[in-house]
Protein backbone atom coordinates (compact mmCIF):
# COMPACT_ATOMS: atom_id res chain seq x y z
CA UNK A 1 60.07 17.03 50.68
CA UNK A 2 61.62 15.03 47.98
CA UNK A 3 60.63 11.60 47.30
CA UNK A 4 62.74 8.72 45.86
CA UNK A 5 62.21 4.95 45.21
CA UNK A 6 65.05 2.90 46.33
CA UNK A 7 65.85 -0.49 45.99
CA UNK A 8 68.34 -2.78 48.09
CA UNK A 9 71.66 -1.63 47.11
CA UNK A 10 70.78 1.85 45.94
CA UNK A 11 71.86 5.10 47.20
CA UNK A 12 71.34 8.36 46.68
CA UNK A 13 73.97 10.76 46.47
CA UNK A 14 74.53 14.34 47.92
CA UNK A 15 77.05 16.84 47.00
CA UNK A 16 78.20 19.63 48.69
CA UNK A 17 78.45 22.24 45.65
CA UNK A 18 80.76 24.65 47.54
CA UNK A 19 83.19 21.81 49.01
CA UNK A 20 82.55 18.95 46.89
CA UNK A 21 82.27 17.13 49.99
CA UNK A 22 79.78 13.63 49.00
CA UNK A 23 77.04 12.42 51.17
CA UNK A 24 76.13 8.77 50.08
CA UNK A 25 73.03 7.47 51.47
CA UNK A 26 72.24 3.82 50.36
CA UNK A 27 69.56 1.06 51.47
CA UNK A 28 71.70 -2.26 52.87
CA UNK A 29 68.20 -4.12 53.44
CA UNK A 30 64.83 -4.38 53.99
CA UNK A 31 63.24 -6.37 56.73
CA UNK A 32 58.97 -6.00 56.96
CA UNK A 33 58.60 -2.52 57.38
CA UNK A 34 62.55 -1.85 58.53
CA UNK A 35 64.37 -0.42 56.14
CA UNK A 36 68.57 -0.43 57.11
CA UNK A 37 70.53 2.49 55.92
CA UNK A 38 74.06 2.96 55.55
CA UNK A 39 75.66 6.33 55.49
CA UNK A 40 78.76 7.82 53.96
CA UNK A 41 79.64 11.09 54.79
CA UNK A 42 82.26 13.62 55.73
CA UNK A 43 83.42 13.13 59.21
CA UNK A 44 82.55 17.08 60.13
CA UNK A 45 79.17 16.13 59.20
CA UNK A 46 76.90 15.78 62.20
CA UNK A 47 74.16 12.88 61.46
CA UNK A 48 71.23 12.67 64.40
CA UNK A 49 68.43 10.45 64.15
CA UNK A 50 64.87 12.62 63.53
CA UNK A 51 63.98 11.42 66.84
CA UNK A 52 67.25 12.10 69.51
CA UNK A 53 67.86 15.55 67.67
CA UNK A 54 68.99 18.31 69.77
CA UNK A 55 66.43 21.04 69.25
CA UNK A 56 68.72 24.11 69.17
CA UNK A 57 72.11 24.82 67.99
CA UNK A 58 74.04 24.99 71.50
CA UNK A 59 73.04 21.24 72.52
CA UNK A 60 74.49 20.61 69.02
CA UNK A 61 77.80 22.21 70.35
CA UNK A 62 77.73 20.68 73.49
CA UNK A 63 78.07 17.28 72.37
């Protein structure tokens, strides 16, 4: 796992190095021990929260 310090208004950028497609991850605020994301990305890319994600592929597809 990769670790990164971020402050409020920072992102962190991913690139797709077959597509070029961009993934832009960046922390909109910080509230106690909340931190608010926002997320950028290709609109084929599925984003799940850690907790709600299907466990196999064909929930994935069902959806």
């Amino acid at each position: 796992m990769l670790v990164l310090t971020r402050y409020k208004n920072e992102g962190i950028v991913f690139v797709d190095s077959l597509t070029g497609d961009r993934t832009v991850i960046t922390v909109n605020d910080l509230r106690g021990d909340k931190v608010r994301i926002g997320i950028d990305a290709p609109q084929h890319i599925q984003i799940w929260r850690s907790e709600i994600e299907p466990q196999d592929q064909s929930d994935r597809r069902s959806k």
